[in-house]
N, C-alpha and C. Protein backbone atom coordinates (compact mmCIF):
# COMPACT_ATOMS: atom_id res chain seq x y z
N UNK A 1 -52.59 -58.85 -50.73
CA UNK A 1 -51.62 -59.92 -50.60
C UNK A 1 -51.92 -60.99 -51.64
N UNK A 2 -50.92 -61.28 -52.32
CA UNK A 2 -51.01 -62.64 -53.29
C UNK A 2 -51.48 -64.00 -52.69
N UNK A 3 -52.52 -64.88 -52.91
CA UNK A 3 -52.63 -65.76 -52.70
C UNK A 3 -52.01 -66.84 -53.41
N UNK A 4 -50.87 -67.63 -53.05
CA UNK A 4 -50.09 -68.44 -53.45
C UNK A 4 -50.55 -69.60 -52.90
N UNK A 5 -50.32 -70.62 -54.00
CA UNK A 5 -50.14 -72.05 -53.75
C UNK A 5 -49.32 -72.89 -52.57
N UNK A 6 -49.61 -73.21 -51.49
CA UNK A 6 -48.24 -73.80 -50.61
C UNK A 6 -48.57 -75.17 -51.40
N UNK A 7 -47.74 -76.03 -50.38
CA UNK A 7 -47.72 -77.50 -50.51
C UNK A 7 -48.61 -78.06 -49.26
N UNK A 8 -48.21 -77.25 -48.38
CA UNK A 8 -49.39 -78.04 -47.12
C UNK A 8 -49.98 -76.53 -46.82
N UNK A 9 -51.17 -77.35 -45.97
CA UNK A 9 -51.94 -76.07 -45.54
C UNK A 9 -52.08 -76.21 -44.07
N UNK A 10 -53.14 -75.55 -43.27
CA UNK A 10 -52.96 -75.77 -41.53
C UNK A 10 -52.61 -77.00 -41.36
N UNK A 11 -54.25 -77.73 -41.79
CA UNK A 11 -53.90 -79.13 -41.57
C UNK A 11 -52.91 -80.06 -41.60
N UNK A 12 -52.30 -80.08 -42.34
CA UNK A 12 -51.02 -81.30 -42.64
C UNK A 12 -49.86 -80.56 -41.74
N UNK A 13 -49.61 -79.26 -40.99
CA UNK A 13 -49.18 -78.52 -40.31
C UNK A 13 -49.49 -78.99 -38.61
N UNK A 14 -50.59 -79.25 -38.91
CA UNK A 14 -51.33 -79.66 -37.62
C UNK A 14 -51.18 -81.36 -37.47
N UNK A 15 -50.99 -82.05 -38.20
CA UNK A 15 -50.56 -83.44 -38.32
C UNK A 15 -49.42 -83.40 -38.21
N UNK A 16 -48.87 -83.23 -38.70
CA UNK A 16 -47.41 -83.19 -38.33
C UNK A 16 -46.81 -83.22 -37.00
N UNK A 17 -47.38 -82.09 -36.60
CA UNK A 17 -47.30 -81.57 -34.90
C UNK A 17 -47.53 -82.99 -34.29
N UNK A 18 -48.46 -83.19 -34.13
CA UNK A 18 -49.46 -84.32 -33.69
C UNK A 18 -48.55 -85.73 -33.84
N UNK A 19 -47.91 -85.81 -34.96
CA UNK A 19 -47.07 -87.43 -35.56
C UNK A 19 -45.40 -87.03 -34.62
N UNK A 20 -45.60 -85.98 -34.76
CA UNK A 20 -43.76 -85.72 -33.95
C UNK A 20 -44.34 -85.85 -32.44
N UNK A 21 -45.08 -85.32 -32.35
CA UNK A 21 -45.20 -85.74 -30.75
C UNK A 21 -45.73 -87.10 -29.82
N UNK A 22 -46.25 -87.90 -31.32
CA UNK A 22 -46.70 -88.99 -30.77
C UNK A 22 -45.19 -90.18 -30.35
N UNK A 23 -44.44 -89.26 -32.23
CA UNK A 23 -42.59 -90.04 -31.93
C UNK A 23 -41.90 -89.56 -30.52
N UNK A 24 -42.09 -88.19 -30.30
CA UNK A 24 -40.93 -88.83 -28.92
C UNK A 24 -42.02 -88.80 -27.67
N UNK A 25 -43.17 -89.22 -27.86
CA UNK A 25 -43.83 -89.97 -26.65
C UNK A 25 -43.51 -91.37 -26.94
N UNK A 26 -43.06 -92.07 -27.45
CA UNK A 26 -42.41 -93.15 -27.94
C UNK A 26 -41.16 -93.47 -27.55
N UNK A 27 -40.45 -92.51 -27.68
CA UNK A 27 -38.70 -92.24 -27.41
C UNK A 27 -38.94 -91.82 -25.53
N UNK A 28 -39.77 -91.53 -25.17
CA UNK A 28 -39.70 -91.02 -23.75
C UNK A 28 -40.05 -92.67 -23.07
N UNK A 29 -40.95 -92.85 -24.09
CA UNK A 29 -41.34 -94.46 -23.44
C UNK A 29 -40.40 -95.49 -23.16
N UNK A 30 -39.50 -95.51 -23.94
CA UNK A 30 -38.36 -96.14 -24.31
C UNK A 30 -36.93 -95.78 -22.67
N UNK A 31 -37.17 -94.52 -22.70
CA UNK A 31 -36.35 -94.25 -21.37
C UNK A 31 -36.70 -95.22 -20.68
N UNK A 32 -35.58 -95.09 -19.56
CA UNK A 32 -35.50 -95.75 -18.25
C UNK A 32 -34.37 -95.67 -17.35
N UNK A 33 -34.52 -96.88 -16.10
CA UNK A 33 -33.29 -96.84 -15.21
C UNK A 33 -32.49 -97.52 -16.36
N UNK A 34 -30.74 -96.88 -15.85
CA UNK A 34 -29.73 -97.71 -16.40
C UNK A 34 -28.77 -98.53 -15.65
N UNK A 35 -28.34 -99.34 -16.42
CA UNK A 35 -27.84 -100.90 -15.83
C UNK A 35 -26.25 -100.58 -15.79
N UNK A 36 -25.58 -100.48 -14.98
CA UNK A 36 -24.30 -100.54 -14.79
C UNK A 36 -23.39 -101.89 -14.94
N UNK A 37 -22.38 -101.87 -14.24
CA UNK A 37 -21.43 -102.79 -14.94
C UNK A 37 -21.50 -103.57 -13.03
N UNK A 38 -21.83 -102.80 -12.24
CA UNK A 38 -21.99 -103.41 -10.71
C UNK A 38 -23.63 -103.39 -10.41
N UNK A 39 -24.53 -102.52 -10.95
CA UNK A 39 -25.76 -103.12 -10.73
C UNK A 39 -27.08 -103.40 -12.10
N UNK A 40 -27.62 -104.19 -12.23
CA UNK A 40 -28.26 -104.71 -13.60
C UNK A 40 -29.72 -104.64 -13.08
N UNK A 41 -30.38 -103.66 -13.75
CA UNK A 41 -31.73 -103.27 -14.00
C UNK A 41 -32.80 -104.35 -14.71
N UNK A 42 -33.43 -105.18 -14.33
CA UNK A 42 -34.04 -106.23 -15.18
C UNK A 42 -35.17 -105.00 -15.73
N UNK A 43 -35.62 -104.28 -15.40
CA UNK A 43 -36.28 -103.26 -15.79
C UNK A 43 -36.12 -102.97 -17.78
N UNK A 44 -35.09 -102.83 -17.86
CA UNK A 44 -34.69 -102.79 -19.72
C UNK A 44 -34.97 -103.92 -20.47
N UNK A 45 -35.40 -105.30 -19.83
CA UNK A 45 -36.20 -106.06 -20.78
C UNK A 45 -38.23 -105.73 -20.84
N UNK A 46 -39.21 -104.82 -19.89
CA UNK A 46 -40.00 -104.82 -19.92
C UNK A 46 -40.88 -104.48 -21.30
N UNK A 47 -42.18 -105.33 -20.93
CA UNK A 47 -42.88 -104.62 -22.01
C UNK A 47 -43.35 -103.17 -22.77
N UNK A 48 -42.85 -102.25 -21.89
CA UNK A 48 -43.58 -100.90 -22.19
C UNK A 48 -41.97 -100.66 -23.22
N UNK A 49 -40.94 -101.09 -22.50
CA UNK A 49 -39.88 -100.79 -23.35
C UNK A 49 -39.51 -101.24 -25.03
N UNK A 50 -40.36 -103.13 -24.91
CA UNK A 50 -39.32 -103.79 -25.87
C UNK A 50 -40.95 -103.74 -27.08
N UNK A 51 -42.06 -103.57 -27.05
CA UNK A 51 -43.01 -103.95 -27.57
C UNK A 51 -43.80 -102.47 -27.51
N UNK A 52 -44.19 -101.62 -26.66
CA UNK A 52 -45.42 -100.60 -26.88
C UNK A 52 -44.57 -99.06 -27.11
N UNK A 53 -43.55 -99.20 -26.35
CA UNK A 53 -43.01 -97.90 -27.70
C UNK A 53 -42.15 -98.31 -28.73
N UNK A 54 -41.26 -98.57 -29.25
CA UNK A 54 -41.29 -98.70 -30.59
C UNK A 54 -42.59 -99.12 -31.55
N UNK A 55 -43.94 -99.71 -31.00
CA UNK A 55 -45.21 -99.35 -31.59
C UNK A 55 -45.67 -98.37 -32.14
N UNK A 56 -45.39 -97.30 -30.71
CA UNK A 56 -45.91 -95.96 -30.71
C UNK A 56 -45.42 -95.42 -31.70
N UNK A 57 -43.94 -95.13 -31.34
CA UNK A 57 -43.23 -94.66 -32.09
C UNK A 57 -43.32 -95.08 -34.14
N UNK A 58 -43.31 -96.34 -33.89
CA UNK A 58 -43.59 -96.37 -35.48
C UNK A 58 -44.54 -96.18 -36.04
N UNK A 59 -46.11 -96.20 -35.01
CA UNK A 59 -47.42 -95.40 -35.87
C UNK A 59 -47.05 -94.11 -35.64
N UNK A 60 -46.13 -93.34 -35.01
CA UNK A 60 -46.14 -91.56 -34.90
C UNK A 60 -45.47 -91.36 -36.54
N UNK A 61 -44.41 -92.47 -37.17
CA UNK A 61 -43.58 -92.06 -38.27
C UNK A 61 -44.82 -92.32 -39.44
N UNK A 62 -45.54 -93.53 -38.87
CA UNK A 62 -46.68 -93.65 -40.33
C UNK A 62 -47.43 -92.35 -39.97
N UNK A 63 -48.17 -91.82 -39.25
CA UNK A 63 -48.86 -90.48 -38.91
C UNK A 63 -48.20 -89.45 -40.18
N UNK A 64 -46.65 -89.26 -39.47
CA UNK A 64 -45.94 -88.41 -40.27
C UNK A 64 -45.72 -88.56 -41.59
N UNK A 65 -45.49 -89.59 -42.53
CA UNK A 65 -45.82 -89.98 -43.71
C UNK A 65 -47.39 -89.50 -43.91
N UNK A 66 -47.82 -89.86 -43.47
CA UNK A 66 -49.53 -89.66 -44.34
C UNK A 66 -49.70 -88.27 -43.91
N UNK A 67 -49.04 -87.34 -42.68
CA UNK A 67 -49.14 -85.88 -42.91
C UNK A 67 -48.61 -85.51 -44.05
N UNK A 68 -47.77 -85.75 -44.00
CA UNK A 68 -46.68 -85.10 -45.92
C UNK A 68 -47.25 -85.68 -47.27
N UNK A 69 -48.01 -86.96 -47.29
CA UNK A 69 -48.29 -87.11 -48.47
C UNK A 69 -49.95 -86.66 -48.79
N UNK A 70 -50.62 -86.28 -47.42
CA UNK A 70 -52.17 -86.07 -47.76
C UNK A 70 -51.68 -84.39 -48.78
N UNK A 71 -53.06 -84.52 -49.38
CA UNK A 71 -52.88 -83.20 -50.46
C UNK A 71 -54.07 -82.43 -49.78
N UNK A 72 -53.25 -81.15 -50.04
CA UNK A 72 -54.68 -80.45 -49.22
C UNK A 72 -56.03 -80.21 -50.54
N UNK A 73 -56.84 -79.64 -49.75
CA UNK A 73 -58.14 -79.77 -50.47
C UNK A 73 -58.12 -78.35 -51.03
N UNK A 74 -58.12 -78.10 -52.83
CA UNK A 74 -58.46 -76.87 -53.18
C UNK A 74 -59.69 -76.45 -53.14
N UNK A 75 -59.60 -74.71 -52.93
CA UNK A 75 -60.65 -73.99 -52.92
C UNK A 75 -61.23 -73.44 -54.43
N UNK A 76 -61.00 -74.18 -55.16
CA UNK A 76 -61.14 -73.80 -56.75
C UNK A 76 -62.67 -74.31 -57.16
């Protein structure tokens, strides 16, 4: 079998994984009850909603950036 050049190797494969799942543990965080037009959830201003996931979520997208731009390490 030819040994070819990729662009990523396990690792940055394995980061990746890792940065997407940290984003929609972020996006799950973000869920909640919803507020109707007859009953209003004060619940959608809390902190886990308005401050610690979109956190999450935006270190899962930096994760994912630095998976795609790390270079893997040649065996040369």
């Amino acid at each position: 079998m030819d040994n070819k050049k990729f662009a990523f190797d396990k690792v940055n494969f394995l980061l990746l994984a890792i940065g997407m799942a940290v984003v929609i543990i972020g996006f799950l965080l973000m869920t909640g009850p919803s507020s109707s037009a007859t009953h209003f959830e004060p619940d959608i201003f809390s902190v886990r909603r308005i401050r610690v996931a979109p956190l999450v979520s935006l270190s899962g997208f930096v994760f994912l950036i630095y998976a795609v731009l790390r270079k893997p390490k040649s065996k040369e």
